[in-house]
C-alpha atoms as a PDB file:
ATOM      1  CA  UNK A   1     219.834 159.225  41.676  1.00  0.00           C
ATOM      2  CA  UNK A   2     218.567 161.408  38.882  1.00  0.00           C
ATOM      3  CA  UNK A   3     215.312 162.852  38.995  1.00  0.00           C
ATOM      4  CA  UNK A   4     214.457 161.605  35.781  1.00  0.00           C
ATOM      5  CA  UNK A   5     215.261 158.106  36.521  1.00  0.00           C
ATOM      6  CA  UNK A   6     211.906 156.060  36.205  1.00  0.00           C
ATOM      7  CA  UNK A   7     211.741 152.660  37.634  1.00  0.00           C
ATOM      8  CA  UNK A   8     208.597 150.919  36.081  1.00  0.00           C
ATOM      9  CA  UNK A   9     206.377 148.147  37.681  1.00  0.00           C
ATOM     10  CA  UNK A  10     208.592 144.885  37.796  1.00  0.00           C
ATOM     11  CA  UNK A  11     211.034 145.598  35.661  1.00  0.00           C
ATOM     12  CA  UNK A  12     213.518 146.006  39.011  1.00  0.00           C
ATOM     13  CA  UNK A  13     214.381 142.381  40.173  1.00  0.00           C
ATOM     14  CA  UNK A  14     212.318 140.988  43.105  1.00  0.00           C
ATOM     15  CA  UNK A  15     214.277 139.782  46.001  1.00  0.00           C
ATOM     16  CA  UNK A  16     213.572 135.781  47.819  1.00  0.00           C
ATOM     17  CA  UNK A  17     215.569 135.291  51.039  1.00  0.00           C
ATOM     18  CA  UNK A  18     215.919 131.979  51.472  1.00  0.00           C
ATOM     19  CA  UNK A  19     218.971 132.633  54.017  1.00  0.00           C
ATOM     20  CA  UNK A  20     219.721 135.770  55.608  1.00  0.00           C
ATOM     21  CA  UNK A  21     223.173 134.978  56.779  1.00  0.00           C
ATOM     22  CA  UNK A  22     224.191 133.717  53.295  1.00  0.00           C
ATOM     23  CA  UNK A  23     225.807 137.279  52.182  1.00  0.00           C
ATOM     24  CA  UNK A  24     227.128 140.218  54.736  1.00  0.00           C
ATOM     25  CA  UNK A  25     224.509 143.543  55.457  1.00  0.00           C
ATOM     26  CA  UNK A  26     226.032 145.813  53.014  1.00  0.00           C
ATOM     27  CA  UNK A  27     225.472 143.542  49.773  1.00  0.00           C
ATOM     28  CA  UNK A  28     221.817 142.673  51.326  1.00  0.00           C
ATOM     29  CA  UNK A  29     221.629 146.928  51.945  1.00  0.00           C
ATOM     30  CA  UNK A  30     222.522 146.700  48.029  1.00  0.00           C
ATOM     31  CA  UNK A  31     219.945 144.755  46.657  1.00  0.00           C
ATOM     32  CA  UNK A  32     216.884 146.267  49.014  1.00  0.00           C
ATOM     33  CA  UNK A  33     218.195 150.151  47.308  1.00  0.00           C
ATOM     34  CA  UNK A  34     215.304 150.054  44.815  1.00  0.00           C
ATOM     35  CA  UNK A  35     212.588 148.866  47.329  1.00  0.00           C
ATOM     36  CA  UNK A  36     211.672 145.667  44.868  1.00  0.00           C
ATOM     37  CA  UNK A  37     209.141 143.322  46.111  1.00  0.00           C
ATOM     38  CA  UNK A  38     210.680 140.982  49.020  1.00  0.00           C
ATOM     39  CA  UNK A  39     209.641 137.418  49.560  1.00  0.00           C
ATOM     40  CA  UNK A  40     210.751 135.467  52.264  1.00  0.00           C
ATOM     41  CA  UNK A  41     210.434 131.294  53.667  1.00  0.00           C
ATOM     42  CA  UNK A  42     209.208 131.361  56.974  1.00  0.00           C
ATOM     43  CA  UNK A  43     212.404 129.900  58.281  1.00  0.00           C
ATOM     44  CA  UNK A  44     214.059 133.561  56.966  1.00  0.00           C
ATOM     45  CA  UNK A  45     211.319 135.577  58.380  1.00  0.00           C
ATOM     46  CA  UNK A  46     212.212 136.282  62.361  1.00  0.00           C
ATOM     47  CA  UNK A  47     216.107 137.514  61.262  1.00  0.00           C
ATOM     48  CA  UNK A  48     213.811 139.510  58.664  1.00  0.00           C
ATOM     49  CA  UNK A  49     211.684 140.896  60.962  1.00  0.00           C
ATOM     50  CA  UNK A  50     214.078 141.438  63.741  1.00  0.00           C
ATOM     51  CA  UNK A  51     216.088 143.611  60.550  1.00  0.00           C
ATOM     52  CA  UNK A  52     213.332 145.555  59.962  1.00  0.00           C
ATOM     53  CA  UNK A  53     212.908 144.789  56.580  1.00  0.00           C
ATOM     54  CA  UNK A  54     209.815 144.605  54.914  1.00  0.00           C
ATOM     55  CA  UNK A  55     208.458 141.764  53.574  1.00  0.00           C
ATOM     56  CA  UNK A  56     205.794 141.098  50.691  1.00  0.00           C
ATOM     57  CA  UNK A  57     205.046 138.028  50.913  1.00  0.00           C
ATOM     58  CA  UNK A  58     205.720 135.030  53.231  1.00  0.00           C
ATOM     59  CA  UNK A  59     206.034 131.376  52.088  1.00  0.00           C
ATOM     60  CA  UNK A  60     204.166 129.357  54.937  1.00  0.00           C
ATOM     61  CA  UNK A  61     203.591 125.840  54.382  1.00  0.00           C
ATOM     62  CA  UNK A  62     201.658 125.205  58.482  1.00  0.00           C
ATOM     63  CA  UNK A  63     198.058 125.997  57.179  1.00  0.00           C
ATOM     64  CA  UNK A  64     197.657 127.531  60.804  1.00  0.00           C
ATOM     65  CA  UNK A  65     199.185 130.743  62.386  1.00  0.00           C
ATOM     66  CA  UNK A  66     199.754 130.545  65.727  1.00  0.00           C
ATOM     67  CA  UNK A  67     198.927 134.256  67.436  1.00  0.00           C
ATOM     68  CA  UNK A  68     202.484 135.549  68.061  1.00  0.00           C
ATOM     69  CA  UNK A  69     203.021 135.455  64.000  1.00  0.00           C
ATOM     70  CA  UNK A  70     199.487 136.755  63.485  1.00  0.00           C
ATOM     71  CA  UNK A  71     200.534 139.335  65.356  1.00  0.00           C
ATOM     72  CA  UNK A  72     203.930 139.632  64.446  1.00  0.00           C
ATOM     73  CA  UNK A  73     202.516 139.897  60.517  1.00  0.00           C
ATOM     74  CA  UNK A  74     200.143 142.505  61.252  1.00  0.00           C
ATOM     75  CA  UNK A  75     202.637 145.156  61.666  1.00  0.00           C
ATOM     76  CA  UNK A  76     204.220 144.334  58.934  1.00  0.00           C
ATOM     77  CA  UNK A  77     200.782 144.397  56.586  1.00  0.00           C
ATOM     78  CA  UNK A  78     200.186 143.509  54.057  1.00  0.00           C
ATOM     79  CA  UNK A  79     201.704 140.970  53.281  1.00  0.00           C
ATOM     80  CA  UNK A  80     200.974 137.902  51.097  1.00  0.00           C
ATOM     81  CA  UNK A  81     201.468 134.468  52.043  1.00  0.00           C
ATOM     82  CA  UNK A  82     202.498 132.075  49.532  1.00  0.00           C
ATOM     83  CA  UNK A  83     201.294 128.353  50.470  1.00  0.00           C
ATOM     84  CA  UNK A  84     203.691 125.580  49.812  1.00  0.00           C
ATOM     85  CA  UNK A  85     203.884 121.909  50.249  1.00  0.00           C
ATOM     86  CA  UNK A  86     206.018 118.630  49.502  1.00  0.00           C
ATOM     87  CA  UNK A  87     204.070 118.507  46.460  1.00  0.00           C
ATOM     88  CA  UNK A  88     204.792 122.583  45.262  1.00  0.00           C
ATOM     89  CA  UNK A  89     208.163 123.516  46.976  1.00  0.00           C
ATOM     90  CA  UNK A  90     208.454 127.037  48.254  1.00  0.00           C
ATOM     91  CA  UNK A  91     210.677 127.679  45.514  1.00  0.00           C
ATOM     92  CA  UNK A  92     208.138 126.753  42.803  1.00  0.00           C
ATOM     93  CA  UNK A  93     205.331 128.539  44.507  1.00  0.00           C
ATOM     94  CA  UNK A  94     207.713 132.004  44.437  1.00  0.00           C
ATOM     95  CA  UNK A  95     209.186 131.791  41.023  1.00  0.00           C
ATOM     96  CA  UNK A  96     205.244 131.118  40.072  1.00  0.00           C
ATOM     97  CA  UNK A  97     204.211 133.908  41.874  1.00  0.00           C
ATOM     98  CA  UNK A  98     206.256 136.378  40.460  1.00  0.00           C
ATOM     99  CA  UNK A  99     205.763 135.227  36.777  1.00  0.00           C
ATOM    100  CA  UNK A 100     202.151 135.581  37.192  1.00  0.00           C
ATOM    101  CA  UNK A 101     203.170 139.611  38.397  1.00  0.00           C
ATOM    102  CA  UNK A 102     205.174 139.667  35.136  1.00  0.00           C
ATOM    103  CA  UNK A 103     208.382 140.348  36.547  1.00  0.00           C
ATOM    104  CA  UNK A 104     211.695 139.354  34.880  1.00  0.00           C
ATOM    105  CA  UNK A 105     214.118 138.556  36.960  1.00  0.00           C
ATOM    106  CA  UNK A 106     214.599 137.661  40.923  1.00  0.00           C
ATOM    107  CA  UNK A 107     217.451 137.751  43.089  1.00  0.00           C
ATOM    108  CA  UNK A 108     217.997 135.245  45.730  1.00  0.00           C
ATOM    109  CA  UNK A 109     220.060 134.755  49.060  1.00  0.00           C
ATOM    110  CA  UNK A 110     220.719 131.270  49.761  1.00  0.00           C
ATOM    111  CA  UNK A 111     223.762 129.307  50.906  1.00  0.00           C
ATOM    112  CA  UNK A 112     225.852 127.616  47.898  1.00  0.00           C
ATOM    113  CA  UNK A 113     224.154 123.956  49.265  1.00  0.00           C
ATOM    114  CA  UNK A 114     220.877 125.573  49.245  1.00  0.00           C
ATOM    115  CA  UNK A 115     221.197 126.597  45.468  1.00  0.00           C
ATOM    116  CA  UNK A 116     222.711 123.111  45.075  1.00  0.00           C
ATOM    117  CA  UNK A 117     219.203 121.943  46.191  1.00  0.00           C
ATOM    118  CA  UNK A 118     217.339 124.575  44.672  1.00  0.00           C
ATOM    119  CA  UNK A 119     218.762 124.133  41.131  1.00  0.00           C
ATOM    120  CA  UNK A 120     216.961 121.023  39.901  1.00  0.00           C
ATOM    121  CA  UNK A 121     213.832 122.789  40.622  1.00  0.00           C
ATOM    122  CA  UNK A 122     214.787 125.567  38.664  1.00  0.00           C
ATOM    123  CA  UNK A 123     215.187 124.327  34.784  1.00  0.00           C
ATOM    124  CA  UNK A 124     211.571 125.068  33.861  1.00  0.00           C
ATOM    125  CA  UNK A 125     211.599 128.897  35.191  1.00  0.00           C
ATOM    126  CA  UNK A 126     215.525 129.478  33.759  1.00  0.00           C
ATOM    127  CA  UNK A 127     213.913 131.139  30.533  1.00  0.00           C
ATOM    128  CA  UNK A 128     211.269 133.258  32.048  1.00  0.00           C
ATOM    129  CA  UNK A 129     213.136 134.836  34.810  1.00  0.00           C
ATOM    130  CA  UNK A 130     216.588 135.488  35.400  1.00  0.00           C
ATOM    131  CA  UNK A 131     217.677 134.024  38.144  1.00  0.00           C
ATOM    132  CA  UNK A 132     220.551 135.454  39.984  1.00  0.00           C
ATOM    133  CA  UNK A 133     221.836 133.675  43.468  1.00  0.00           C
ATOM    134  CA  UNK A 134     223.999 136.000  46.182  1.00  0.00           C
ATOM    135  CA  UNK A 135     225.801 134.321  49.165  1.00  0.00           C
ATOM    136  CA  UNK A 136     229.240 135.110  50.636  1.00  0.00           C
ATOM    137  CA  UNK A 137     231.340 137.651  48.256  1.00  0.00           C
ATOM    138  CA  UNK A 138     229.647 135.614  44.825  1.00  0.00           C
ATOM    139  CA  UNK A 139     226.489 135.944  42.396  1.00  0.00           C
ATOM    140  CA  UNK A 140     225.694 133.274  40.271  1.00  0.00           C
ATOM    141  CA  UNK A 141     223.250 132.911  37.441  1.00  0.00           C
ATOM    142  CA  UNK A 142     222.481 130.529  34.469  1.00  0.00           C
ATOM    143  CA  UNK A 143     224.018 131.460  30.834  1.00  0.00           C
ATOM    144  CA  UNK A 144     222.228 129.953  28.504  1.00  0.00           C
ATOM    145  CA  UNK A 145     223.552 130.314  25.392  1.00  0.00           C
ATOM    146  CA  UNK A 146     226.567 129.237  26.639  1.00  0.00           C
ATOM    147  CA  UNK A 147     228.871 132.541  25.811  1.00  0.00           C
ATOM    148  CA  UNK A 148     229.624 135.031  28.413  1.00  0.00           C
ATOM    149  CA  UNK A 149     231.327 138.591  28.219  1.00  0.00           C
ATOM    150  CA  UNK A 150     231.439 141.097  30.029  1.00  0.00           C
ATOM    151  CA  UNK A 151     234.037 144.355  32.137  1.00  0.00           C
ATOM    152  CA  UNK A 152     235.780 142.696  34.590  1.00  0.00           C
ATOM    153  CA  UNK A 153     238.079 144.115  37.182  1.00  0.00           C
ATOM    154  CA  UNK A 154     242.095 142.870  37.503  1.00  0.00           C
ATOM    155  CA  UNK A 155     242.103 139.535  39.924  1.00  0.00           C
ATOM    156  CA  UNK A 156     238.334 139.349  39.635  1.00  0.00           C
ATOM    157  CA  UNK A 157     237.526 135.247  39.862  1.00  0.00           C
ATOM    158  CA  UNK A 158     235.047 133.705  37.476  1.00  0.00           C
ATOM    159  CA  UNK A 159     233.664 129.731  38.652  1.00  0.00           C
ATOM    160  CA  UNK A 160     231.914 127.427  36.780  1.00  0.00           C
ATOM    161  CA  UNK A 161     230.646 124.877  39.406  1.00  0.00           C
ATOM    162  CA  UNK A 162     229.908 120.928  38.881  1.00  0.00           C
ATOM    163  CA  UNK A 163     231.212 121.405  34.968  1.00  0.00           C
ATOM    164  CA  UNK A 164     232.155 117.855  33.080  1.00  0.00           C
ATOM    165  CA  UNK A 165     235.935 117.979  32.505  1.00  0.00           C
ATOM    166  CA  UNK A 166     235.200 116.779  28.989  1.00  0.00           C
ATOM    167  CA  UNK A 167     233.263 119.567  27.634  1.00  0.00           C
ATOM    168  CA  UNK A 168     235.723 122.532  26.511  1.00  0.00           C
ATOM    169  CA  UNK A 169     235.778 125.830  27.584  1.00  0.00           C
ATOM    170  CA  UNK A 170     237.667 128.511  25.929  1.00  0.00           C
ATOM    171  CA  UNK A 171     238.287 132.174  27.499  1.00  0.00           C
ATOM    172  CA  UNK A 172     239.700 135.631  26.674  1.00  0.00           C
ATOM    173  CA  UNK A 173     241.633 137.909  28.984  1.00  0.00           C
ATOM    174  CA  UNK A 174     241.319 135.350  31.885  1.00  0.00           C
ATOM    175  CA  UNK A 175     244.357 132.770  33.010  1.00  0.00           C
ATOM    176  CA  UNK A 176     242.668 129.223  34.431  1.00  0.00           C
ATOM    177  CA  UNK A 177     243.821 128.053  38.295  1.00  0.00           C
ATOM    178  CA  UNK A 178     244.559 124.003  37.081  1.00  0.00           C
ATOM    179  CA  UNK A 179     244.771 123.162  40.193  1.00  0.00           C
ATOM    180  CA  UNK A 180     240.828 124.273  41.354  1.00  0.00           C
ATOM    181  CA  UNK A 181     238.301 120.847  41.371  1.00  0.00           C
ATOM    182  CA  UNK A 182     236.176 123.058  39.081  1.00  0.00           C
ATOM    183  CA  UNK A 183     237.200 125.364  36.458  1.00  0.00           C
ATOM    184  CA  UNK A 184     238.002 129.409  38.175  1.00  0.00           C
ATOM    185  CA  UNK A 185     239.501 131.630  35.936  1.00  0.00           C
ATOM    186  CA  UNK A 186     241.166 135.096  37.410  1.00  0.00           C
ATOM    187  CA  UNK A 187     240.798 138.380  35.226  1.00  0.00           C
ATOM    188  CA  UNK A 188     244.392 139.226  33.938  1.00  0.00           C
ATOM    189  CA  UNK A 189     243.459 142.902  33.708  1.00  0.00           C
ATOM    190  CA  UNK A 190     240.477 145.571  33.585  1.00  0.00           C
ATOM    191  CA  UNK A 191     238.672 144.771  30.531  1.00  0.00           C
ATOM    192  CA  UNK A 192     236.652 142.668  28.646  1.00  0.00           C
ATOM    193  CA  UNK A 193     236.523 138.721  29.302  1.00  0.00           C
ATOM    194  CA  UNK A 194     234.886 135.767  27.687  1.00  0.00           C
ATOM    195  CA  UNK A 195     234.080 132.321  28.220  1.00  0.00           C
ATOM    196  CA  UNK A 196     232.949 130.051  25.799  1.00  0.00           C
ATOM    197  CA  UNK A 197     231.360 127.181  26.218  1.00  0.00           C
ATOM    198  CA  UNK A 198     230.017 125.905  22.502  1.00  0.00           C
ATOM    199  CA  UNK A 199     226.849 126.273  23.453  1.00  0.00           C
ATOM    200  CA  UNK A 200     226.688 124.010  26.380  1.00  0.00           C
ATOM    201  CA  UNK A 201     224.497 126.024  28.883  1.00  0.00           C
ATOM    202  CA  UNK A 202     226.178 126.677  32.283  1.00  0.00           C
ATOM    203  CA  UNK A 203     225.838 128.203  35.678  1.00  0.00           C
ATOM    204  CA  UNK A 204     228.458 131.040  36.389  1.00  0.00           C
ATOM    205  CA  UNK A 205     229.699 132.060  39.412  1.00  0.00           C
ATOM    206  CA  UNK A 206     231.135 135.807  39.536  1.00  0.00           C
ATOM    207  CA  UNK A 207     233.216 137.128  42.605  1.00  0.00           C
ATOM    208  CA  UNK A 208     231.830 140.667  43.801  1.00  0.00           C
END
């Protein structure tokens, strides 16, 4: 790293593990590199813990701590908890959370059916933060203007999950698998790809 990097107060995504297991310990290794600020659901925090990763902030929705995780806490203070309940999911409470610290953009772990149940949750935050999801060898994230470009590697898949088969898509240097339930299009070389909605908004799902 160069000495004359800077990284400035939340401008470095925060990190919400909603499920540990979702992507492998190298990737997670990856996106703890520039320390950001970690929240985690209490159902995440023993594997957490156990890792000997620090956490932030805790989303707790028992109003009690029982002594073991008072204890357990402790050595890992300070940390915040976050309160949640069936009327403010744990998601809601974290996205609000970090908002309020002025940060940009989060990354979260979570199964694909988690972000499946996440997602509806999501629309009012999806222009304030960037939200970007990790699990398995994938990221996904919303584009809303509904163009995308960017470098992609040779072989590198591209999904767009639960997209209506009567909206059209067009792409550039990509080649379309037509026989995929949902459109996955596969990089034909190193170089620049697109994929272009007409400005239907869309979630993307990019292969690490």
């Amino acid at each position: 790293m160069s000495s004359h990097h800077v990284v400035r107060d939340q401008q470095e995504p925060a990190l919400l593990i909603v499920d540990p297991e979702a992507i492998n310990g190298e990737i997670l290794k990856g996106l703890l590199e520039w320390n950001p600020t970690v929240i985690v659901t209490e159902d995440s925090w023993p594997e957490i813990n156990d890792a000997g990763i620090k956490a932030d902030a805790i989303l707790l929705q028992s109003p009690y701590l029982s002594d073991t995780f008072r204890s357990e806490l402790s050595r890992q203070s300070p940390v915040k908890i976050l309160r949640y309940s069936s009327d403010n999911p744990a998601i809601v409470v974290a996205l609000n959370s970090l908002i309020t610290q002025n940060y940009l953009s989060v990354n979260i772990v979570a199964t694909e059916s988690t972000q499946n149940d996440l997602k509806p949750a999501l629309s009012p935050f999806l222009h304030q933060l960037h939200i970007t999801f990790y699990f398995q060898k994938f990221k996904s994230y919303f584009v809303a203007s509904g163009k995308f470009e960017k470098w992609a590697r040779k072989k590198q898949q591209f999904l767009i999950p639960d997209w209506h088969a009567s909206k059209k898509i067009q792409s550039q240097g990509l080649t379309q698998n037509q026989q995929a339930s949902q459109p996955v299009f596969i990089a034909v070389d190193h170089g620049k790809i697109i994929i272009d909605t007409y400005h239907h908004p869309f979630w993307l799902t990019e292969e690490l």
